[in-house]
Protein backbone atom coordinates (compact mmCIF):
# COMPACT_ATOMS: atom_id res chain seq x y z
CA UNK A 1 40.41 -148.42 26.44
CA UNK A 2 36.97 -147.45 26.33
CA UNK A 3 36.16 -144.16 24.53
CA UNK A 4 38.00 -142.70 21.88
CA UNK A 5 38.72 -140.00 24.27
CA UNK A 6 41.06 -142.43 26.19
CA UNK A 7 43.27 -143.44 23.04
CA UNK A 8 46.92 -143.20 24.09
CA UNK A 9 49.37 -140.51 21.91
CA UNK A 10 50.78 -143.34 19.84
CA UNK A 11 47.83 -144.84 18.68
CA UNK A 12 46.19 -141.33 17.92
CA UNK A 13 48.82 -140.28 15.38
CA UNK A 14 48.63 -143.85 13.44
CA UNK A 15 45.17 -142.71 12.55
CA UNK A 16 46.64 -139.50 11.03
CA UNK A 17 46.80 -139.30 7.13
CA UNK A 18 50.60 -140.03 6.11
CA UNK A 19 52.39 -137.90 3.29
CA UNK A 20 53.77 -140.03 1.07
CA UNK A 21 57.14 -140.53 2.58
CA UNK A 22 55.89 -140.86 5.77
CA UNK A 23 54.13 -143.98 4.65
CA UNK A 24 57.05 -145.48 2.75
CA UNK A 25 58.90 -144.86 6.20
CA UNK A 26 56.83 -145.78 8.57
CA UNK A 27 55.61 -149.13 6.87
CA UNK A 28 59.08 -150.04 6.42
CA UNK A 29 60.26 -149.26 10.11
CA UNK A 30 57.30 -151.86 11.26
CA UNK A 31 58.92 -154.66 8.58
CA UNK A 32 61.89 -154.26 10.83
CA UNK A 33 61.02 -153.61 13.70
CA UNK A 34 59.11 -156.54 13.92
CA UNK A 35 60.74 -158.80 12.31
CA UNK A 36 59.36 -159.23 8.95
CA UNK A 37 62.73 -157.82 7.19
CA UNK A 38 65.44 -159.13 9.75
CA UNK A 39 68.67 -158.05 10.33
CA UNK A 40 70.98 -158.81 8.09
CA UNK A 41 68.60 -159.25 5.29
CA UNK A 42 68.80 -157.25 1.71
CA UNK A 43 65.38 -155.18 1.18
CA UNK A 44 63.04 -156.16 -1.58
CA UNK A 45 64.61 -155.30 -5.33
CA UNK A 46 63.41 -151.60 -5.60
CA UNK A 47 61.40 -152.52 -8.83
CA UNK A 48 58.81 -154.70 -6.12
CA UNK A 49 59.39 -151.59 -3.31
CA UNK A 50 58.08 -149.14 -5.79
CA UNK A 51 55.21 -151.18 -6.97
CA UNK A 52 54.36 -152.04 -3.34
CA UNK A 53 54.19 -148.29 -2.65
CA UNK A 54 53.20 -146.69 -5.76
CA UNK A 55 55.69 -143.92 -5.76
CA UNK A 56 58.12 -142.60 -7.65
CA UNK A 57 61.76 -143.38 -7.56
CA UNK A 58 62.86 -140.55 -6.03
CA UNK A 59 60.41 -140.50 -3.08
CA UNK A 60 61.50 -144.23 -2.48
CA UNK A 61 65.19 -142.95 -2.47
CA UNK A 62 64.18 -140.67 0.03
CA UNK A 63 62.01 -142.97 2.81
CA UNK A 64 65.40 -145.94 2.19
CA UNK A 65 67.52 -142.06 3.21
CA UNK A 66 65.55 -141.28 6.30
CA UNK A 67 65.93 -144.95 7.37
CA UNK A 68 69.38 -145.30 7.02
CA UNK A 69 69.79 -142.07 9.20
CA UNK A 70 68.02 -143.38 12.12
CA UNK A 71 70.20 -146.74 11.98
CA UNK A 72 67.75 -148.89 10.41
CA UNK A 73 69.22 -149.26 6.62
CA UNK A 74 72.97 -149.53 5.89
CA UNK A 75 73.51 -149.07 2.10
CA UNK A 76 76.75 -150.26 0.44
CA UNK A 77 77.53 -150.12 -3.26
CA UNK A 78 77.89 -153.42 -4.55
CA UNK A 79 76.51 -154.67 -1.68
CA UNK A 80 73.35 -153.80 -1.89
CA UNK A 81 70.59 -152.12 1.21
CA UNK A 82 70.58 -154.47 4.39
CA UNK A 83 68.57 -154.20 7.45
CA UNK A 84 71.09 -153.73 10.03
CA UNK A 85 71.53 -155.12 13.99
CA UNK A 86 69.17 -153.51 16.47
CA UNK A 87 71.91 -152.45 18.43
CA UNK A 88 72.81 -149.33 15.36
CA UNK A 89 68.69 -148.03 15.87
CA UNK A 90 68.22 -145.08 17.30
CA UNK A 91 65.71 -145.66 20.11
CA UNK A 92 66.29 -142.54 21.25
CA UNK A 93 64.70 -140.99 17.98
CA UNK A 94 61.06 -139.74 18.99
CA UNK A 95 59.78 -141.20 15.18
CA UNK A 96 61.13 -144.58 16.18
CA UNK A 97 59.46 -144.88 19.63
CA UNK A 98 56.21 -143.83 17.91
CA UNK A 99 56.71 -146.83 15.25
CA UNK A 100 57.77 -149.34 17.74
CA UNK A 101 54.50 -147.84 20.28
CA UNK A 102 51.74 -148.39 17.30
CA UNK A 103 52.99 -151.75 16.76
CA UNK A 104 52.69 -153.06 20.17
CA UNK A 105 54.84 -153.11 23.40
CA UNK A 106 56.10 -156.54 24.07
CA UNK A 107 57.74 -157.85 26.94
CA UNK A 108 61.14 -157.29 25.87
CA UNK A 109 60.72 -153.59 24.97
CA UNK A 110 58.17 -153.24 28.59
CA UNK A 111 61.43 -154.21 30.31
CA UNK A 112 64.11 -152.32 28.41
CA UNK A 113 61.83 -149.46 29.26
CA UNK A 114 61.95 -149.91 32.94
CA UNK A 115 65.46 -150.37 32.71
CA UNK A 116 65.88 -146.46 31.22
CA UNK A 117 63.63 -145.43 33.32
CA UNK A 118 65.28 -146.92 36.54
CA UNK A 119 68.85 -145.35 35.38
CA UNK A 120 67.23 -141.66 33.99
CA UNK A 121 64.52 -140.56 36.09
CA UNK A 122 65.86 -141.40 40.02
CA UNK A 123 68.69 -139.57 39.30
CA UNK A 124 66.06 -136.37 37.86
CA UNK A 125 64.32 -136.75 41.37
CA UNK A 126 67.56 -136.32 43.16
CA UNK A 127 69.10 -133.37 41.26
CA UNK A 128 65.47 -131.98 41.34
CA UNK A 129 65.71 -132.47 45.66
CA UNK A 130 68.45 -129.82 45.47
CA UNK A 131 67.88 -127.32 42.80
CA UNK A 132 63.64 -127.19 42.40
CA UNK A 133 61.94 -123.85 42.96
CA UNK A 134 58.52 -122.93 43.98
CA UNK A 135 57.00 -122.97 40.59
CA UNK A 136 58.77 -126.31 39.68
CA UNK A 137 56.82 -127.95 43.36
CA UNK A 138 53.64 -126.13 42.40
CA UNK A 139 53.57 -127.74 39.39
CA UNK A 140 54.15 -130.89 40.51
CA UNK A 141 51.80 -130.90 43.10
CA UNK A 142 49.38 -129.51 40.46
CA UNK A 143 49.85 -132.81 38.61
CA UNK A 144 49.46 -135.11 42.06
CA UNK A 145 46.37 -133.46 42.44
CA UNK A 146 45.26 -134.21 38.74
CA UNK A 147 45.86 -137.51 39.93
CA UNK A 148 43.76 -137.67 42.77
CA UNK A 149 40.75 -136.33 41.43
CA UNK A 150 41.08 -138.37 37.72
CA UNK A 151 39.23 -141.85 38.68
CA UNK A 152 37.17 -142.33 35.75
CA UNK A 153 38.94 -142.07 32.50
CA UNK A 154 42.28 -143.91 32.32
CA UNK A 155 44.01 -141.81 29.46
CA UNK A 156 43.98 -138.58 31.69
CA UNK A 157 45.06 -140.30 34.37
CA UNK A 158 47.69 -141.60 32.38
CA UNK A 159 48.47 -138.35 31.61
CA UNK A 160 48.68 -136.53 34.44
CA UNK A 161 50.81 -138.99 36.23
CA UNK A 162 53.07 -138.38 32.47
CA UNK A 163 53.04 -134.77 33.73
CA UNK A 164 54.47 -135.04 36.97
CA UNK A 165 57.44 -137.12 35.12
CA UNK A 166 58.21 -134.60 32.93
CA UNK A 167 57.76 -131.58 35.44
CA UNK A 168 60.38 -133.45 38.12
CA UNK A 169 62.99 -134.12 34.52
CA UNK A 170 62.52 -130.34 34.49
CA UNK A 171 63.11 -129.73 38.09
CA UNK A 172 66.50 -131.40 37.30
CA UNK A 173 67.80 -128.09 35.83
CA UNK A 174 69.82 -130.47 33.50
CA UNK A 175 68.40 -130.07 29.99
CA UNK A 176 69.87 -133.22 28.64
CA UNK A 177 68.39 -135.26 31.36
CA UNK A 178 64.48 -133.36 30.35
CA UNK A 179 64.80 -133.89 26.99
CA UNK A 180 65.84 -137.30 27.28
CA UNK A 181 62.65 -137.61 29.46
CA UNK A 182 60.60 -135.48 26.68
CA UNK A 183 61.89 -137.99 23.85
CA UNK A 184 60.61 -141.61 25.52
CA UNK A 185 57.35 -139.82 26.94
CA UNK A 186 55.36 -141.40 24.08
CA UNK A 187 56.49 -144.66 25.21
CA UNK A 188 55.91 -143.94 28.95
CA UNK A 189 52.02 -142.59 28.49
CA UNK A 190 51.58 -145.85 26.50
CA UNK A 191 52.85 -148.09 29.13
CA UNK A 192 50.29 -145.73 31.74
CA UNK A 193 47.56 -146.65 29.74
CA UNK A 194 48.65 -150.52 29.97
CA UNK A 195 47.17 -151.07 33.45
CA UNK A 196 45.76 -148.32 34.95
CA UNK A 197 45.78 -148.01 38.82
CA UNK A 198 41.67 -145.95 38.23
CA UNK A 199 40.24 -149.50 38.23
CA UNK A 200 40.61 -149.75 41.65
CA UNK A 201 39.73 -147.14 44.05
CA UNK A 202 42.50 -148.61 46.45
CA UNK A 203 45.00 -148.99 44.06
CA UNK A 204 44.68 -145.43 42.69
CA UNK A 205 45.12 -143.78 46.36
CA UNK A 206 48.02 -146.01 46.79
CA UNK A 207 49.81 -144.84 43.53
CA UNK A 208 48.71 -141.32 44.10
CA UNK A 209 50.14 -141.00 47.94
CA UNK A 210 53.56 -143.21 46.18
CA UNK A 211 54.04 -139.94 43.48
CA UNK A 212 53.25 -137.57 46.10
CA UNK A 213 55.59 -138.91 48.42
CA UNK A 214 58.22 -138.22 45.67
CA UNK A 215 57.80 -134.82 45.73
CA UNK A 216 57.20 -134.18 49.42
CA UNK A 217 61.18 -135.85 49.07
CA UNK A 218 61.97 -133.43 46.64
CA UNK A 219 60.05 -130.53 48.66
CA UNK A 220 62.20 -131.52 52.16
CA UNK A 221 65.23 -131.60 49.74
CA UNK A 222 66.01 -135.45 50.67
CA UNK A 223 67.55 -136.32 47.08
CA UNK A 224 68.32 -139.68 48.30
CA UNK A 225 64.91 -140.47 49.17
CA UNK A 226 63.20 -139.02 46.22
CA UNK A 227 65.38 -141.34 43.81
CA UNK A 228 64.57 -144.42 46.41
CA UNK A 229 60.93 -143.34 46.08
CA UNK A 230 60.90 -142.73 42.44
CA UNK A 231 62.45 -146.36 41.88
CA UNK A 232 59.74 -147.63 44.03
CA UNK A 233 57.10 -146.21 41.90
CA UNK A 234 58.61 -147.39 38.63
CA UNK A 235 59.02 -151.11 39.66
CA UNK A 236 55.29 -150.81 41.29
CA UNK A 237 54.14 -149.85 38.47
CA UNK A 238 56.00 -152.44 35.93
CA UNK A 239 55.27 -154.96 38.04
CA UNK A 240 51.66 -154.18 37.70
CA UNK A 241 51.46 -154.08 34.16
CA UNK A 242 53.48 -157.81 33.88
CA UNK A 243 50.98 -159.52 36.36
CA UNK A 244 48.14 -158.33 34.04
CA UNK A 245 50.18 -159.35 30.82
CA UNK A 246 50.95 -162.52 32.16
CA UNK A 247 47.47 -163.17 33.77
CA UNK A 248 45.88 -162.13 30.35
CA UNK A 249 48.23 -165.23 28.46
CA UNK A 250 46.84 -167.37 31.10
């Protein structure tokens, strides 16, 4: 990224000042979620938590509470608090995408990403084909043309091409299906900002004309096509951002 301008969502709110709690939580939720506190292992004896942290009992009590709510902590008496299996965290939690955003995006999580994405938003395209109105195709061709016209900074890019996602979710007229699309879309402007399609003026047409072909699909009602042109556009653009990983680790 080059100016601070350009800083993606996730990185902007780890520069926020934490309350208490939120510090207890969050620095916690990065212990696990990388690996530092694995599943299956017991958390530090509270005595060495609360000198770690500074805080008082209770606010300790509270951060181990919020933890255990969003799968992270299971707490047994006479067994003692455990980090439990990925599989019990709740991904879908906006909080936890945030945490697992500021502390990087590895391969494994780039893919699992795709893989939502791949299931959730061709099928948003297609319901959007058949029950969009004008406003809902205005707006996304208002986005599109954001687009087009955004060749300099990569973060707006990033987020007007985040726009159009979320305006064909709403399209959808299913709310579960837009706010599933509201909850990753900290993860999604993130993975934008990986390898942006403004550093090349080819490139950037390309992916431009590839979104607006989605919703000239969803415009000519073709559901089928808009979900085959949506998938399209979400391997194209996972694909990019693996051949720069992978050419970086060269």
């Amino acid at each position: 990224m080059s100016a601070s301008n350009d800083t993606p969502a996730g990185r902007v709110r780890s520069t926020q000042v934490l309350s208490t709690h939120e510090q207890i939580v969050r620095a916690l939720a990065q212990d696990i979620l990388t690996g530092r506190l694995a599943p299956g292992e017991k958390l530090p004896l509270e005595a060495d938590l609360l000198d770690r942290f500074g805080v008082s009992r209770t606010a300790l009590r509270e951060g181990l509470k919020t933890l255990a709510a969003k799968g992270f902590l299971s707490v047994k008496t006479r067994v003692g608090t455990r980090v439990t299996e990925p599989v019990h965290w709740n991904y879908f939690d906006k909080e936890v995408l945030a945490w697992q955003v500021s502390g990087g995006m590895d391969a494994n999580f780039r893919r699992q990403l795709a893989e939502v994405r791949r299931a959730l938003e061709p099928a948003a395209a297609a319901l959007a084909a058949d029950r969009r109105t004008v406003e809902d195709l205005a707006a996304m061709r208002t986005a599109v043309q954001a687009m087009r016209v955004e060749n300099g900074s990569e973060y707006a890019f990033a987020q007007a091409d985040l726009s159009l996602h979320l305006v064909i979710g709403a399209a959808s007229k299913n709310p579960m299906m837009r706010s599933l699309a509201s909850v990753i879309e900290t993860a999604l402007l993130e993975v934008f900002t990986l390898s942006p399609p403004t550093r090349d003026l080819r490139l950037h047409r390309d992916t431009v004309d590839a979104h607006e072909r989605i919703v000239d699909l969803i415009e000519a009602r073709d559901g089928a096509g808009a979900a085959a042109a949506m998938i399209s556009v979400i391997d194209a653009g996972f694909g990019r951002v693996e051949a720069e990983r992978s050419g970086s680790k060269a």
